[in-house]
C-alpha atoms as a PDB file:
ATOM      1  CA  UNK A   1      -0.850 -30.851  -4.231  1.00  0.00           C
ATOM      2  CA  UNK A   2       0.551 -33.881  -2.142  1.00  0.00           C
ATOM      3  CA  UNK A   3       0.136 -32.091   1.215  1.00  0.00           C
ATOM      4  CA  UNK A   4      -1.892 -34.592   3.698  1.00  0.00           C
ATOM      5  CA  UNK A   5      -3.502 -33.488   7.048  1.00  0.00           C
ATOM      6  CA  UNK A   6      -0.106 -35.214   8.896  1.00  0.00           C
ATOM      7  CA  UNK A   7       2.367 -32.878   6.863  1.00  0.00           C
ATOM      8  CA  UNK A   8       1.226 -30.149   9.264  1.00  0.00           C
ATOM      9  CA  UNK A   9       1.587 -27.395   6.343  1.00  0.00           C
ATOM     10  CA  UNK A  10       0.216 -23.429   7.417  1.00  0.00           C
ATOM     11  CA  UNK A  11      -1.920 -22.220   5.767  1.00  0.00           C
ATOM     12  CA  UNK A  12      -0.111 -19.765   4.787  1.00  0.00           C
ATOM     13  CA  UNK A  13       2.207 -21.842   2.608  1.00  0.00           C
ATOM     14  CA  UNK A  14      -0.596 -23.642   1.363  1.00  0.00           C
ATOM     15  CA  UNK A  15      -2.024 -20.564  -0.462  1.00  0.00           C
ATOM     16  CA  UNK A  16       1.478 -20.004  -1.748  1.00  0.00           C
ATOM     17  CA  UNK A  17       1.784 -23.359  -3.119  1.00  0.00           C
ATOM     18  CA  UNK A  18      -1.692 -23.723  -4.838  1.00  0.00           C
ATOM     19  CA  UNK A  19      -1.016 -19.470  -5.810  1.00  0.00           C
ATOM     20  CA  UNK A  20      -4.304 -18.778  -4.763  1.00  0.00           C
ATOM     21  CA  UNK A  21      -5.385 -15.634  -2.421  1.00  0.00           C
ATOM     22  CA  UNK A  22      -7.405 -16.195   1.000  1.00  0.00           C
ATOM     23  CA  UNK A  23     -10.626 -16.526   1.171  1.00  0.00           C
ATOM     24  CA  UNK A  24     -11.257 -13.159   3.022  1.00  0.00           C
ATOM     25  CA  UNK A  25      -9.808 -11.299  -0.076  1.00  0.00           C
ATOM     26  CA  UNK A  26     -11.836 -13.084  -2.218  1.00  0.00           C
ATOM     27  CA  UNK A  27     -15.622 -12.284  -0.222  1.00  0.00           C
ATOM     28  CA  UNK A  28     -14.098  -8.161   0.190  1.00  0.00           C
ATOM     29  CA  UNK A  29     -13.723  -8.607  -3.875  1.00  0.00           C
ATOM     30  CA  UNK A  30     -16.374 -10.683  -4.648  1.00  0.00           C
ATOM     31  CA  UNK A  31     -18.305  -7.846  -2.030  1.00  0.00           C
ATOM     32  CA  UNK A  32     -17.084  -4.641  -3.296  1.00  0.00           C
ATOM     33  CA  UNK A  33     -17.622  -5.728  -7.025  1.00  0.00           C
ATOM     34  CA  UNK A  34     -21.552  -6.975  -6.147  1.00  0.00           C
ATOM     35  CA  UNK A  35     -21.864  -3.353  -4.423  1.00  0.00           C
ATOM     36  CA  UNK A  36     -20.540  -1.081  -7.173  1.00  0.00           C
ATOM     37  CA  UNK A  37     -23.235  -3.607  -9.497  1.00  0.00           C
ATOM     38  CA  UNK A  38     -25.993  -2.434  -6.965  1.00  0.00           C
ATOM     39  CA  UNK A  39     -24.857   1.398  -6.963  1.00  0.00           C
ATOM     40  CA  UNK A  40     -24.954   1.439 -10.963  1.00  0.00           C
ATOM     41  CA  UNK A  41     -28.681   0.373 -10.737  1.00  0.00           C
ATOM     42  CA  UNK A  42     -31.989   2.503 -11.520  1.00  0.00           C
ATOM     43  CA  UNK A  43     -33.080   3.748  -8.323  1.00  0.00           C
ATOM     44  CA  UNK A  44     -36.635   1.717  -8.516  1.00  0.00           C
ATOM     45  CA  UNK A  45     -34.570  -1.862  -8.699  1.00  0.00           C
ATOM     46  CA  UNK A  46     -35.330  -3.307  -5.457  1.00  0.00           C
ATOM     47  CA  UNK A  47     -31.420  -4.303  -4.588  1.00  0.00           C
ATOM     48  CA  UNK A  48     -30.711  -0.828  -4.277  1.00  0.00           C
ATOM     49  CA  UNK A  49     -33.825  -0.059  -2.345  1.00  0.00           C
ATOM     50  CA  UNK A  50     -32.833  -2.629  -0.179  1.00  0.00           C
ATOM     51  CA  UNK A  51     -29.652  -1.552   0.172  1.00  0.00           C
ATOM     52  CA  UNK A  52     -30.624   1.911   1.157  1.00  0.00           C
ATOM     53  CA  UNK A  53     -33.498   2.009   2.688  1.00  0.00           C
ATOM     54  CA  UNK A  54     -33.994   3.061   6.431  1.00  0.00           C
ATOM     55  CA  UNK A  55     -36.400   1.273   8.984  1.00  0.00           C
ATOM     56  CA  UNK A  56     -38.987   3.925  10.329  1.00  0.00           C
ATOM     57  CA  UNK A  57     -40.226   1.622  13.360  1.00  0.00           C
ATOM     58  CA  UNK A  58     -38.931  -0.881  15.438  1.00  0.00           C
ATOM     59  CA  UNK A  59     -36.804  -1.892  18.378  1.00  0.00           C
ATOM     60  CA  UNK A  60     -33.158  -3.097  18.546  1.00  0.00           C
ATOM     61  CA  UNK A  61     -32.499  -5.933  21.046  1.00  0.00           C
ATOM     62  CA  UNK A  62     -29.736  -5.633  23.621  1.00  0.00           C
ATOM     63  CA  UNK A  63     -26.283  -7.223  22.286  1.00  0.00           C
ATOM     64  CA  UNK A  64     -24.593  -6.995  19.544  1.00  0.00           C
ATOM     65  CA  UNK A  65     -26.266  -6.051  16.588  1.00  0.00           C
ATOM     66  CA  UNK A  66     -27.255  -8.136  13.042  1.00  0.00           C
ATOM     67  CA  UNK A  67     -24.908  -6.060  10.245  1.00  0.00           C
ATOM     68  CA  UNK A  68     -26.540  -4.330   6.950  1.00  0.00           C
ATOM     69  CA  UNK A  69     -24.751  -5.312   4.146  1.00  0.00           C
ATOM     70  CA  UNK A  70     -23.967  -1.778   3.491  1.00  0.00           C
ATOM     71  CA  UNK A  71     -22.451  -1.787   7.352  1.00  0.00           C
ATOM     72  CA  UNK A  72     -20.334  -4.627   5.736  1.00  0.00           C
ATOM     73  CA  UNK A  73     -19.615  -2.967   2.643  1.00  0.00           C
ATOM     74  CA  UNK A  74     -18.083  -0.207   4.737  1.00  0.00           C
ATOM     75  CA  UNK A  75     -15.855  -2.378   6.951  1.00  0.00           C
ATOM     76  CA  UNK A  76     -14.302  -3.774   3.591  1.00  0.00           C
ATOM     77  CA  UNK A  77     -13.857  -0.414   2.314  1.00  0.00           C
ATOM     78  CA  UNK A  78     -12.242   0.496   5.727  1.00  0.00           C
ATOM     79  CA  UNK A  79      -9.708  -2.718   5.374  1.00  0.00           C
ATOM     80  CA  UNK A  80      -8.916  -1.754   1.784  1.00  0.00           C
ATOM     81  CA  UNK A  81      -7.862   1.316   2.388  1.00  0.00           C
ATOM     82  CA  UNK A  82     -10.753   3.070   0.649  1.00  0.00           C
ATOM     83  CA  UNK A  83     -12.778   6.210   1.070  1.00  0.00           C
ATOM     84  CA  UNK A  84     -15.659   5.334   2.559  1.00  0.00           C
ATOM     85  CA  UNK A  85     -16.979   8.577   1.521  1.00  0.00           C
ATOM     86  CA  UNK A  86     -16.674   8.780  -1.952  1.00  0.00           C
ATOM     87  CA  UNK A  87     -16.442   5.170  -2.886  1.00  0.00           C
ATOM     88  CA  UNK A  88     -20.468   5.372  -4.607  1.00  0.00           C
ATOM     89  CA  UNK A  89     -18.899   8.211  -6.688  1.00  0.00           C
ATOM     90  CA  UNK A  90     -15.985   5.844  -8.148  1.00  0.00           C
ATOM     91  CA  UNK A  91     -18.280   2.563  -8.159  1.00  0.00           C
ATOM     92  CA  UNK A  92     -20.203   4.381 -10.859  1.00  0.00           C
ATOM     93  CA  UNK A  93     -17.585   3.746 -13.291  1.00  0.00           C
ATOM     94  CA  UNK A  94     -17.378   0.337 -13.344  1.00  0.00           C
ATOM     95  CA  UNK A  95     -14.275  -0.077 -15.281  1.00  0.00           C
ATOM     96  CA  UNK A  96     -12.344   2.049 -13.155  1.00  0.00           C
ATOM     97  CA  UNK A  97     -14.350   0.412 -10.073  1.00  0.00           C
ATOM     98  CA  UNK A  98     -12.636  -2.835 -11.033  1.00  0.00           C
ATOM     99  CA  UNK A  99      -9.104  -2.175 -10.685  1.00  0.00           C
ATOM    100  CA  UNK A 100     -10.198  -0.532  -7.676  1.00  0.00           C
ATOM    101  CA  UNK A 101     -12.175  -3.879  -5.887  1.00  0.00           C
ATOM    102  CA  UNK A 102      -8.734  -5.599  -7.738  1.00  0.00           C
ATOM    103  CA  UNK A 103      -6.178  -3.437  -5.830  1.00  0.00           C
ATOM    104  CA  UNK A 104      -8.348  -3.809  -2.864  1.00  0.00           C
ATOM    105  CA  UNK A 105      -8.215  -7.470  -2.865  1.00  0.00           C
ATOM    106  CA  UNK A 106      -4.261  -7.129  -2.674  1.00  0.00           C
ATOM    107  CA  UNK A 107      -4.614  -4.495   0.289  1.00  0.00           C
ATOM    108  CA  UNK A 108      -6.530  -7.034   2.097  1.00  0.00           C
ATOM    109  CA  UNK A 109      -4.110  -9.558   1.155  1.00  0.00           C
ATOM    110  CA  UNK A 110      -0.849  -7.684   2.000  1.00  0.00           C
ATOM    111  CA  UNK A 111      -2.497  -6.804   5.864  1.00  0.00           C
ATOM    112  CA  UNK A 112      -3.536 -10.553   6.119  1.00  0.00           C
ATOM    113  CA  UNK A 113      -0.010 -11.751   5.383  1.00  0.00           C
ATOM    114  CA  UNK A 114       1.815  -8.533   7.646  1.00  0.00           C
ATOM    115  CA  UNK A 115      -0.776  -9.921  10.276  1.00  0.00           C
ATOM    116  CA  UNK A 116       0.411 -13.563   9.996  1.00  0.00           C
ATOM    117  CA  UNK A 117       4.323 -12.708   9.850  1.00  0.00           C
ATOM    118  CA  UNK A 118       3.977 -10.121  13.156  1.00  0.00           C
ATOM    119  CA  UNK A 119       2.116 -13.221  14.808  1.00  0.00           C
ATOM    120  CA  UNK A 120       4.969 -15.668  13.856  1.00  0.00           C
ATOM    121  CA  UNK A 121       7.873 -13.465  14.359  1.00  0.00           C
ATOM    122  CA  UNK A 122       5.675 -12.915  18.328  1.00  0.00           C
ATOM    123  CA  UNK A 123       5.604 -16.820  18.842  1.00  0.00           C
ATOM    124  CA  UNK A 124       8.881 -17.361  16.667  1.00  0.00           C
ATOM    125  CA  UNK A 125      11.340 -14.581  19.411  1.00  0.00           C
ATOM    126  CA  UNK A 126      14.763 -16.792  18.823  1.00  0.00           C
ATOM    127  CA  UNK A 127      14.390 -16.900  14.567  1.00  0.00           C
ATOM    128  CA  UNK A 128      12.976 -13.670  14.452  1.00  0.00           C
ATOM    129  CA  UNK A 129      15.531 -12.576  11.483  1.00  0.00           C
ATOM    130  CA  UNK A 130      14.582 -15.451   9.753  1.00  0.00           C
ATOM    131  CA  UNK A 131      11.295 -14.920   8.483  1.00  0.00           C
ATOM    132  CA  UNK A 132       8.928 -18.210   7.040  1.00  0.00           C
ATOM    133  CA  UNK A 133       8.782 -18.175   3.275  1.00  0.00           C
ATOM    134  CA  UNK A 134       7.872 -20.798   0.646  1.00  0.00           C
ATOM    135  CA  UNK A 135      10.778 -23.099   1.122  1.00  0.00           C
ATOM    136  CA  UNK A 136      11.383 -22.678   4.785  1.00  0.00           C
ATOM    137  CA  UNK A 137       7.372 -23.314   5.666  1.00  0.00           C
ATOM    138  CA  UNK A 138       7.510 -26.690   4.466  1.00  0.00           C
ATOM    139  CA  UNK A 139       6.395 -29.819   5.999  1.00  0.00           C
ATOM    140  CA  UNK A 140       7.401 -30.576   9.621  1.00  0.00           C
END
């Protein structure tokens, strides 16, 4: 793409130029789509044991706490915009589940780019009308 370290190009414009999506929106697809796979399984595969099963003994350790990757699953759901409650019902039709974890990808998308825009119109007060796009981002 041309751009070197010394361009000083956001990263933003970056993932316009190359027309990719961020990372994050990729992992909540990439996610979402492995955990509708592991809610279509038989009950007996051990993924979905995994995924569901419930410790009977043990002790947590003071601080912060290691995640589940159902605990995950649900933040993801919660940052796309999706029931949290009834997403196992909709994963179990995997077409539909698709355009779902697809649409969800944008969601996360759209909030990380409203998130980067309310941070540069905060450190940007004076051109606060003028707001950076792909031809006004460029090098500096």
């Amino acid at each position: 793409m041309g751009i070197t370290w010394q361009d000083r190009v956001p990263n933003e414009e970056v993932l316009q130029r190359a027309k990719m999506e961020s990372v994050e929106a990729i992992l909540v697809k990439s996610q979402l789509r492995w955990a509708g796979h592991v809610v279509r399984m038989p009950d007996e595969r051990l993924p979905k044991a995994v995924m569901y099963a419930e410790l009977t003994e043990g002790k947590r350790k003071r601080g912060g706490q290691k995640l589940r990757y159902r605990d995950v699953v649900k933040r993801h759901l919660k940052t796309a915009d999706m029931d949290v409650d009834t997403w196992e019902t909709k994963a179990s039709d995997r077409v539909n589940w698709r355009k779902k974890v697809h649409d969800a990808g944008k969601t996360v998308e759209r909030k990380r780019k409203d998130k980067y825009l309310e941070g540069w119109r905060k450190n940007h007060p004076s051109t606060s009308t003028t707001v950076p796009s792909s031809n006004s981002m460029g090098s500096r």
